[in-house]
N, C-alpha and C. Protein backbone atom coordinates (compact mmCIF):
# COMPACT_ATOMS: atom_id res chain seq x y z
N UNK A 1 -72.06 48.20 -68.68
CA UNK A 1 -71.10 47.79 -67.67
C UNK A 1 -71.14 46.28 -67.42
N UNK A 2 -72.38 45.82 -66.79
CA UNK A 2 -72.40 44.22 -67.23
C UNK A 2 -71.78 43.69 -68.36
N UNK A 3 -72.50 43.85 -69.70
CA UNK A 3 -71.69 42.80 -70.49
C UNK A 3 -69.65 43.13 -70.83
N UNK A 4 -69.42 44.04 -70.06
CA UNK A 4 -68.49 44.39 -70.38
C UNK A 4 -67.32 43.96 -68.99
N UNK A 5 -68.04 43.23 -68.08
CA UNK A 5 -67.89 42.93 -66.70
C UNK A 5 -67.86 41.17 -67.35
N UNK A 6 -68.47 40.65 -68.01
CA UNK A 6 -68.83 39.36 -68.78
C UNK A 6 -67.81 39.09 -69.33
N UNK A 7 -67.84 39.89 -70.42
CA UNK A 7 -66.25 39.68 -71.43
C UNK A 7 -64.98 39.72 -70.89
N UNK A 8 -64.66 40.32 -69.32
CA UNK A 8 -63.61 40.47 -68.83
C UNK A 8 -63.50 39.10 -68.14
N UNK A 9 -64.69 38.91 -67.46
CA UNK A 9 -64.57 37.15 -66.81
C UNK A 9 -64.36 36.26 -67.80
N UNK A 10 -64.71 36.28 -69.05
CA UNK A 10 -64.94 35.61 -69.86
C UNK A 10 -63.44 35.25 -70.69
N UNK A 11 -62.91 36.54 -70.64
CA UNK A 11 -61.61 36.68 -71.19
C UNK A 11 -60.25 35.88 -70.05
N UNK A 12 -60.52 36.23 -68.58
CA UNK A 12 -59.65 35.65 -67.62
C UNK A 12 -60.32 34.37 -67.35
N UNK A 13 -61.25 33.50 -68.12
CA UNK A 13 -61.39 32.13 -67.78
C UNK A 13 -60.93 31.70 -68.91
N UNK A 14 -60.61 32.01 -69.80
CA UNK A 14 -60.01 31.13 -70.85
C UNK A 14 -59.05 31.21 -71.14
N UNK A 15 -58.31 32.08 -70.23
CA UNK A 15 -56.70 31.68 -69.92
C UNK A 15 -56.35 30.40 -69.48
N UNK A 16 -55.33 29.45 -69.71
CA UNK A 16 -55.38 28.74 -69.34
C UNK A 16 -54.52 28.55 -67.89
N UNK A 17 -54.34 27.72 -67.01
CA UNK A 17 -53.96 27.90 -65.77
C UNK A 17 -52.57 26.86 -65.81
N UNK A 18 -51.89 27.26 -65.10
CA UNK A 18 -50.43 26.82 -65.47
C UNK A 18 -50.44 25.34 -64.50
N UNK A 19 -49.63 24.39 -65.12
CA UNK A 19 -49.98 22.97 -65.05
C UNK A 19 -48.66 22.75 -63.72
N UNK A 20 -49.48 21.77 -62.92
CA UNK A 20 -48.58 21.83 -61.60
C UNK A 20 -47.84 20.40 -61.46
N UNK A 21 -46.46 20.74 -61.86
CA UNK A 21 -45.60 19.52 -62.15
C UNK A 21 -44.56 19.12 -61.10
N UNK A 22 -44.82 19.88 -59.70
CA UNK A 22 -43.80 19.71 -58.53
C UNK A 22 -44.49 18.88 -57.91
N UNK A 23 -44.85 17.69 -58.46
CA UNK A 23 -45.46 16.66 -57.58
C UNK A 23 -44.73 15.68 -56.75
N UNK A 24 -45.52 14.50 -56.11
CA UNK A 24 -44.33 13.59 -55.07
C UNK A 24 -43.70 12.98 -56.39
N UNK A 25 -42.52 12.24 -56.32
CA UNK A 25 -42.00 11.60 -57.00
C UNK A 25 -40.91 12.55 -58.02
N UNK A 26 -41.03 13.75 -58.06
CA UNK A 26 -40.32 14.42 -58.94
C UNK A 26 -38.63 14.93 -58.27
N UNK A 27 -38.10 14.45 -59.48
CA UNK A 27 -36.41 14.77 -58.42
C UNK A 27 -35.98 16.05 -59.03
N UNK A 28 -35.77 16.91 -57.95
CA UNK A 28 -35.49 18.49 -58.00
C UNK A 28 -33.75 18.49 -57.52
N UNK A 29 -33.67 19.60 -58.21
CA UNK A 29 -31.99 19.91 -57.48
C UNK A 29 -32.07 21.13 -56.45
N UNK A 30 -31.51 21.29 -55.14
CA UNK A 30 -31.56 22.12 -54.04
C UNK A 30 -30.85 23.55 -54.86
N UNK A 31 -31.22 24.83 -54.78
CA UNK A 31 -30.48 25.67 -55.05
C UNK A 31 -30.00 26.72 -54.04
N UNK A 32 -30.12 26.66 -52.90
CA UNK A 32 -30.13 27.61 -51.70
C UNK A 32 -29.80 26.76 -50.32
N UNK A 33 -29.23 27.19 -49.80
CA UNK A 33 -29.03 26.60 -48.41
C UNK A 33 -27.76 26.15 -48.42
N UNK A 34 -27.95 24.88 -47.07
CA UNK A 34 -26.97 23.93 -46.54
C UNK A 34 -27.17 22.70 -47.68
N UNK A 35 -28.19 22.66 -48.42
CA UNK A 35 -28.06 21.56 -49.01
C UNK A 35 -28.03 21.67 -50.79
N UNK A 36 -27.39 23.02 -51.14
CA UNK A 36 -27.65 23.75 -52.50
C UNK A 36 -26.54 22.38 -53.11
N UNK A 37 -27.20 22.52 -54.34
CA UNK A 37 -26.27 21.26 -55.28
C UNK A 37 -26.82 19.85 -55.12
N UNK A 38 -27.46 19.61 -53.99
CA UNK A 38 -27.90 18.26 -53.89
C UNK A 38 -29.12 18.23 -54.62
N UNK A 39 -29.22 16.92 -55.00
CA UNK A 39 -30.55 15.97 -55.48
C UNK A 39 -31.56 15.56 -54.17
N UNK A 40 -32.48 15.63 -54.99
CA UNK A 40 -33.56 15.08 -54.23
C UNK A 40 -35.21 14.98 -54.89
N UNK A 41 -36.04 14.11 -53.59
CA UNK A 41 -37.29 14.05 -54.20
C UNK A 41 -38.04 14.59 -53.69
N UNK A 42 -39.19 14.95 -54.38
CA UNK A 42 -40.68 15.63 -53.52
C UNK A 42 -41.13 14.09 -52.85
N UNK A 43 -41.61 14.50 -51.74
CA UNK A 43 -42.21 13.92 -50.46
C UNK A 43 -43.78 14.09 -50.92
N UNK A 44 -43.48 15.67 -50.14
CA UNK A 44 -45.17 15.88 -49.99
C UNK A 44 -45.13 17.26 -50.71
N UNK A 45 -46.21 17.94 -51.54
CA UNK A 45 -45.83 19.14 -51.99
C UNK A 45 -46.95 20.27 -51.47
N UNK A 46 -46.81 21.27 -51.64
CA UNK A 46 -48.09 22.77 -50.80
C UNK A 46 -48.01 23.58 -51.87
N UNK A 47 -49.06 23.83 -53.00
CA UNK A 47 -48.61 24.57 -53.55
C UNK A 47 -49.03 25.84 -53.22
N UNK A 48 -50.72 26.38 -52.16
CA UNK A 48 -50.68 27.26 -51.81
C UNK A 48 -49.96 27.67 -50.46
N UNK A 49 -49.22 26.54 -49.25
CA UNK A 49 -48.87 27.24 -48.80
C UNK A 49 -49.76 26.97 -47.15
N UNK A 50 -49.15 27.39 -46.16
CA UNK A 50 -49.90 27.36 -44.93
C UNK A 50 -49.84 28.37 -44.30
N UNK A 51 -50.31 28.32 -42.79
CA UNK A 51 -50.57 29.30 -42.19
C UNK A 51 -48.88 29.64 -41.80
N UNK A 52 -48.11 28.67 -41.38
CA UNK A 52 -46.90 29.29 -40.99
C UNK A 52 -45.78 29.70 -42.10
N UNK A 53 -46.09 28.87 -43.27
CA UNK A 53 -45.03 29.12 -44.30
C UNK A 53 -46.44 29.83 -45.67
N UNK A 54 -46.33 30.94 -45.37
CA UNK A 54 -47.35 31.14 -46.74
C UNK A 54 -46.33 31.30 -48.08
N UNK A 55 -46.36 30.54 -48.49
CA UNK A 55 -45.84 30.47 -49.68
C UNK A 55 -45.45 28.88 -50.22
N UNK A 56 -45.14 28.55 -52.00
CA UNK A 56 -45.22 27.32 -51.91
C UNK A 56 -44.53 26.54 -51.76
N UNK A 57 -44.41 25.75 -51.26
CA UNK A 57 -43.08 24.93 -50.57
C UNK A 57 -43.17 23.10 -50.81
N UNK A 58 -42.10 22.37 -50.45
CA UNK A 58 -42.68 20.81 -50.73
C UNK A 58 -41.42 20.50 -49.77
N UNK A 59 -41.57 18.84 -49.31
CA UNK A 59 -40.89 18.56 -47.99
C UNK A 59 -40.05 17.72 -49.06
N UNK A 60 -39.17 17.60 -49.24
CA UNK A 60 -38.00 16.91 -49.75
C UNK A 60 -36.90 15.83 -49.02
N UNK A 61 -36.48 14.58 -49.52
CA UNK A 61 -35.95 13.33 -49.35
C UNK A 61 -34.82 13.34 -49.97
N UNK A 62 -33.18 13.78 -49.50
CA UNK A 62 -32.20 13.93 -50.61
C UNK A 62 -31.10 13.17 -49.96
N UNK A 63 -30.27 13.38 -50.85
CA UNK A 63 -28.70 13.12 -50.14
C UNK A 63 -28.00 13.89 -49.82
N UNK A 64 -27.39 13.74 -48.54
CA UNK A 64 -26.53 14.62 -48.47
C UNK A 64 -25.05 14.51 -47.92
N UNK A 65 -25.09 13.10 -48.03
CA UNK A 65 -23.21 12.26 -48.65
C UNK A 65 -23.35 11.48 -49.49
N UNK A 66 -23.20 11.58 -50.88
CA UNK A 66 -23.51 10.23 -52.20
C UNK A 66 -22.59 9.46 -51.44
N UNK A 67 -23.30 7.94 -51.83
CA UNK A 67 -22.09 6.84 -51.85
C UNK A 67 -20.71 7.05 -52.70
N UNK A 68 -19.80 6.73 -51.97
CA UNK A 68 -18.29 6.40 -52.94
C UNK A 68 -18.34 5.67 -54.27
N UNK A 69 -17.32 5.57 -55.31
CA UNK A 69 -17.37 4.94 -56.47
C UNK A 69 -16.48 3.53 -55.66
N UNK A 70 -17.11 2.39 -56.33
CA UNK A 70 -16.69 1.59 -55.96
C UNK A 70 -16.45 0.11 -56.53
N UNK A 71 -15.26 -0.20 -56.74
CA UNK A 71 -14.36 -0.89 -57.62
C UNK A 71 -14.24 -2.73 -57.44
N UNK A 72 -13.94 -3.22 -58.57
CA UNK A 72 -14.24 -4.94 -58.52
C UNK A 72 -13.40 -5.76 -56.92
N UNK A 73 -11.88 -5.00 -57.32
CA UNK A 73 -10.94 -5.04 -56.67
C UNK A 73 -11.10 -5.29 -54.71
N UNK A 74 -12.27 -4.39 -54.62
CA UNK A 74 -12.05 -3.77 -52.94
C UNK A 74 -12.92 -4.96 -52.08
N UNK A 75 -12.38 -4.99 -51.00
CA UNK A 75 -13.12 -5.97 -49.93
C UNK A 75 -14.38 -5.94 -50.03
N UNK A 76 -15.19 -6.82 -49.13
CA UNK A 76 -16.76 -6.71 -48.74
C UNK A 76 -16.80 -5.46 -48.10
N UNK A 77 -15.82 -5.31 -47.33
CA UNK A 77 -16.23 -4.50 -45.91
C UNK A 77 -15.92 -2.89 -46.48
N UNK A 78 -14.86 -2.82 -47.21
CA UNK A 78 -14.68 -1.49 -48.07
C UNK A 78 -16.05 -1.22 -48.76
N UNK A 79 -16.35 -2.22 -49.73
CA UNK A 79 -17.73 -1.91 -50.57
C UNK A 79 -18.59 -1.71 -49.56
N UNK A 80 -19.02 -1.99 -48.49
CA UNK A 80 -20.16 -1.42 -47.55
C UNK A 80 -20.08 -0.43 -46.79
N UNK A 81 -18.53 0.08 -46.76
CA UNK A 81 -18.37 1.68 -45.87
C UNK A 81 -18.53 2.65 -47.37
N UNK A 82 -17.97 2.11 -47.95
CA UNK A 82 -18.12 3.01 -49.48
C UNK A 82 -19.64 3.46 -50.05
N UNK A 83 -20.35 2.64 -49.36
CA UNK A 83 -21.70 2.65 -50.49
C UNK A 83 -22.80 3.28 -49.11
N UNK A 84 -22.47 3.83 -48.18
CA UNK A 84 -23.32 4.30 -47.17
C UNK A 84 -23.41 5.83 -48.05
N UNK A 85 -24.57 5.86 -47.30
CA UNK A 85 -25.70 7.05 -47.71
C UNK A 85 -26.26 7.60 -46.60
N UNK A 86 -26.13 9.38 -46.39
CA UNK A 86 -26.58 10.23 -45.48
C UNK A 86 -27.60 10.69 -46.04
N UNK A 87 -28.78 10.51 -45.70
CA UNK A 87 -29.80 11.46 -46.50
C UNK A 87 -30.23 12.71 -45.42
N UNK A 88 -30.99 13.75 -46.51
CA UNK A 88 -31.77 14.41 -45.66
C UNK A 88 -32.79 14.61 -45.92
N UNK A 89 -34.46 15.32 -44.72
CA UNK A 89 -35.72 15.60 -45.10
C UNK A 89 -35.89 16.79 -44.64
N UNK A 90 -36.20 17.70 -45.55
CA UNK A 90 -36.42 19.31 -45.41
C UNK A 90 -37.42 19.59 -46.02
N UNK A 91 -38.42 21.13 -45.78
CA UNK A 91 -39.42 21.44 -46.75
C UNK A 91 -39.02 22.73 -46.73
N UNK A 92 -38.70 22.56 -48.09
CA UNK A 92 -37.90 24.23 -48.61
C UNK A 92 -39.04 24.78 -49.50
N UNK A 93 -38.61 25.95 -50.07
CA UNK A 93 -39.44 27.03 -50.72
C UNK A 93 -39.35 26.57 -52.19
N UNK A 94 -39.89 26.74 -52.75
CA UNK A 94 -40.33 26.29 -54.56
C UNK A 94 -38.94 27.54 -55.11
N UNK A 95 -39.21 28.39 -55.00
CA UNK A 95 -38.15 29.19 -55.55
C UNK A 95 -36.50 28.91 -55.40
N UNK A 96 -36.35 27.74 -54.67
CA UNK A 96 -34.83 27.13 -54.23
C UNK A 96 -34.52 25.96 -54.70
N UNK A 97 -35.41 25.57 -55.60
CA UNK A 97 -35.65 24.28 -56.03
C UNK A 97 -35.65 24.39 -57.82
N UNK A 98 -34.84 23.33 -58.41
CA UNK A 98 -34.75 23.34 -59.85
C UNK A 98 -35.30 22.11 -60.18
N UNK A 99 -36.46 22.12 -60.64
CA UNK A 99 -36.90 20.99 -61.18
C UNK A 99 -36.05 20.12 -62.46
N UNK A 100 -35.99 18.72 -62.43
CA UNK A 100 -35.32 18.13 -63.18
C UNK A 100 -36.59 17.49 -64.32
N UNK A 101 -36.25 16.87 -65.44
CA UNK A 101 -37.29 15.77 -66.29
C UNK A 101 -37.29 14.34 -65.45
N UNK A 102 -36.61 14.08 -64.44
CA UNK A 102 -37.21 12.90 -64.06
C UNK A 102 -37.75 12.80 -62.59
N UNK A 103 -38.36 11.60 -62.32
CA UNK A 103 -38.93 11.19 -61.55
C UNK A 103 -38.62 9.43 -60.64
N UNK A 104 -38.59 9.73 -59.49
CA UNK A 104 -38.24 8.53 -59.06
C UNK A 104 -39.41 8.17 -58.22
N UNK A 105 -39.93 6.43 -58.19
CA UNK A 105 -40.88 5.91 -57.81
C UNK A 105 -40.48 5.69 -56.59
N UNK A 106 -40.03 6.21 -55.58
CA UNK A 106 -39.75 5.45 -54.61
C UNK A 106 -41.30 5.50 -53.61
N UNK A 107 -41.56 3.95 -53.01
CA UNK A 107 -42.31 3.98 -52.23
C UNK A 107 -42.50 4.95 -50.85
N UNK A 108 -42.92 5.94 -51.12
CA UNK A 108 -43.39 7.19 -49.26
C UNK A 108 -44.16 6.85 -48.79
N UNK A 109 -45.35 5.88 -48.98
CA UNK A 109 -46.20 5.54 -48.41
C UNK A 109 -46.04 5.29 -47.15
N UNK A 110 -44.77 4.47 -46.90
CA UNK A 110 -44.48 3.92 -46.03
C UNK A 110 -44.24 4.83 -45.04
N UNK A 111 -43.99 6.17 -45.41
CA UNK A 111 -43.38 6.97 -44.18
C UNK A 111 -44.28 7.39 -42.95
N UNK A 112 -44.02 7.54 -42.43
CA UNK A 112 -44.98 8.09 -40.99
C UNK A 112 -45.91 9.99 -41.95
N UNK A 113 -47.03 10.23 -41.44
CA UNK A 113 -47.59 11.10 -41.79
C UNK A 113 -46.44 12.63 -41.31
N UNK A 114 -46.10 12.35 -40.33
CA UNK A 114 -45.31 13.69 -39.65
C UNK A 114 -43.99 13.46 -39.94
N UNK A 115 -43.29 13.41 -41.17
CA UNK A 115 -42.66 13.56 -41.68
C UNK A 115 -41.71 15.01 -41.57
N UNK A 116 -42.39 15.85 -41.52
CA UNK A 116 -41.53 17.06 -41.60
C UNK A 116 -41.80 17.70 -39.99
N UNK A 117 -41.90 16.69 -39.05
CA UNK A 117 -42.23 17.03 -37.81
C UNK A 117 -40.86 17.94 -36.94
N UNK A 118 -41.23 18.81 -36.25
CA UNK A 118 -40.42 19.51 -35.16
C UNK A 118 -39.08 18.89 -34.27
N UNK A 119 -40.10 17.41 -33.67
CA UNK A 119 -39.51 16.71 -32.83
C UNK A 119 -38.32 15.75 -33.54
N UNK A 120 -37.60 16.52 -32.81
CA UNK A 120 -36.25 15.36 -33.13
C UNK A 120 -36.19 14.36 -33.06
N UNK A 121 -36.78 13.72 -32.00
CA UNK A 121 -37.05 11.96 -32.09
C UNK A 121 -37.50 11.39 -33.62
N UNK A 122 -38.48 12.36 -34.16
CA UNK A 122 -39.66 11.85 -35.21
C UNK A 122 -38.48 12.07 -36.17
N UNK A 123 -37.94 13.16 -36.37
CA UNK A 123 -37.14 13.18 -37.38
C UNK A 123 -35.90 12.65 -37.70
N UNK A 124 -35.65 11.85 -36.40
CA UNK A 124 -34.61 11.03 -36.87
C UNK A 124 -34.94 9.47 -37.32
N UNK A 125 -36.09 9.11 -36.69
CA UNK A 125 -36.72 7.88 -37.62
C UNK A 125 -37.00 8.72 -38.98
N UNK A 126 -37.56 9.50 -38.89
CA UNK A 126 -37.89 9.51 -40.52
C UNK A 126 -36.27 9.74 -41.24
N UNK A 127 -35.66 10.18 -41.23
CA UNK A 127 -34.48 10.00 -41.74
C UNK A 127 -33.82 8.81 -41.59
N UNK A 128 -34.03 8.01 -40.42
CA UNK A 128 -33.64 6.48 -40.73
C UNK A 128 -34.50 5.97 -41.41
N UNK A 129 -35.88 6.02 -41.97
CA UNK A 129 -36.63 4.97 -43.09
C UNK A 129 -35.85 5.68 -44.08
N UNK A 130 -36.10 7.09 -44.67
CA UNK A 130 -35.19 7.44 -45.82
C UNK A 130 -34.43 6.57 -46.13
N UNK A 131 -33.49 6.78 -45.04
CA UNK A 131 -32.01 6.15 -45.42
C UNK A 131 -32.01 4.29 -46.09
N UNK A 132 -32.91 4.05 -45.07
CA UNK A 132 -33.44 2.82 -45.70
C UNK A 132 -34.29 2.41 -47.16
N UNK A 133 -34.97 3.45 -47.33
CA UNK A 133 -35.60 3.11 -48.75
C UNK A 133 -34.57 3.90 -49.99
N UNK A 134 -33.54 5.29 -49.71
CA UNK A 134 -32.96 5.27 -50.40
C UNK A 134 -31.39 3.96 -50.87
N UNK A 135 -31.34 3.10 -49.59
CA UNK A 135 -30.07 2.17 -50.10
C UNK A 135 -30.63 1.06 -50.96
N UNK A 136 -32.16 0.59 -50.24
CA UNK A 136 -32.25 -0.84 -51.20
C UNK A 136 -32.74 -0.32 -52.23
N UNK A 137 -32.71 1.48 -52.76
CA UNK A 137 -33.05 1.33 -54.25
C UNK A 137 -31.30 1.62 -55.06
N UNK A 138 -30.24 1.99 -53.94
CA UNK A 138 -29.16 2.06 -54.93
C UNK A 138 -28.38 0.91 -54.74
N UNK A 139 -28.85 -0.34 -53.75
CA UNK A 139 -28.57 -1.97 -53.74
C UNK A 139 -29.03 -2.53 -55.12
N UNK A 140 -30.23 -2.12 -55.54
CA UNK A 140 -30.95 -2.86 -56.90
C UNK A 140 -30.39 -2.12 -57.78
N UNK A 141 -29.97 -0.95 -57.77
CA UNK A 141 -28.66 -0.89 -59.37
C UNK A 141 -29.79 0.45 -60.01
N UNK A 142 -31.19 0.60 -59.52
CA UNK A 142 -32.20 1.04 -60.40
C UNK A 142 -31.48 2.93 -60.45
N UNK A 143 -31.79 3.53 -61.30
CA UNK A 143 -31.42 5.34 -60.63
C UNK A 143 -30.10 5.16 -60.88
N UNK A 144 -29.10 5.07 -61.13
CA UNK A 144 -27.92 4.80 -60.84
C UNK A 144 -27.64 6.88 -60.78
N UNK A 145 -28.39 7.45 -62.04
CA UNK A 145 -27.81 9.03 -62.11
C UNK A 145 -28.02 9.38 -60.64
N UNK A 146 -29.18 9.14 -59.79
CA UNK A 146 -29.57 10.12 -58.44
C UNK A 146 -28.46 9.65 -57.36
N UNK A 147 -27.69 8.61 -57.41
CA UNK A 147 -26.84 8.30 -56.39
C UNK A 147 -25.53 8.74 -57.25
N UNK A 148 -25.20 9.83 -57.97
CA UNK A 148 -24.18 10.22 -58.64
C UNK A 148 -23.85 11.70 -57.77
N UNK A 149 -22.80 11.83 -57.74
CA UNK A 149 -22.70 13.78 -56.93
C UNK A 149 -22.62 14.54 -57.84
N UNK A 150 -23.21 15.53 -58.22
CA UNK A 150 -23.21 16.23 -59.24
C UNK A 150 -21.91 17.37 -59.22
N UNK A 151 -22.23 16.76 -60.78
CA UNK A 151 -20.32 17.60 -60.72
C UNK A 151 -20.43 19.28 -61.87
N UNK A 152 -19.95 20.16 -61.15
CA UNK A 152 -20.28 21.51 -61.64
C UNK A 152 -19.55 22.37 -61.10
């Protein structure tokens, strides 16, 4: 019974363990909700899960009005109502989420730790830094696909 208790551990450790690629920086597409179809990034990710949400989940940084397309032709003041950006921060379930091949560097450091906080006050600064670190990266031209609306 032992060595046969051995070979069974022995056999389920050399399975190998599946490689965890929903990290910060990774841009996922929403598949469920109010925000299904949109882009976005991992924040912060859980892959086992907490006491209130057991299951695995990650707090996400998206859009949820792309900027307008916007032309040589149009005023200053057109190009700056055109190029505004609504973002949002949610922590949805792994199973609602489609991972993409890329990844965007955007600096989170910067964000406050309570990020996916209750309080509405907190969450509307954190959605105003968003909003702020997502424009000066679609001001610098960088990403151009993640500030695109996906068309389907």
């Amino acid at each position: 019974p032992s060595s046969l208790l051995r070979m069974i551990t022995a056999f389920f450790s050399a399975i190998p363990t599946m490689v965890k690629f929903l990290k910060p920086g990774k841009v996922v597409i929403v598949l469920a909700g109010r925000y299904a179809g949109k882009k976005a990034v991992i924040i912060r990710n859980n892959d086992d899960g907490t006491k209130a949400r057991p299951y695995g989940h990650a707090l996400l940084a998206g859009i949820d009005r792309y900027p307008k397309k916007v032309t040589r032709e149009m005023t200053r003041r057109q190009i700056i109502t055109r190029s505004k950006i609504k973002p949002f921060v949610r922590t949805i379930n792994y199973t609602h989420l489609m991972p993409t091949r890329y990844n965007l560097d955007l600096d989170f450091k910067t964000l406050p730790k309570d990020v996916g906080s209750k309080d509405p006050v907190r969450r509307k600064k954190c959605r105003r830094d968003v909003r702020h670190l997502l424009k000066t990266r679609y001001y610098t031209g960088k990403n151009r696909w993640f500030f695109s609306k996906l068309r389907f």
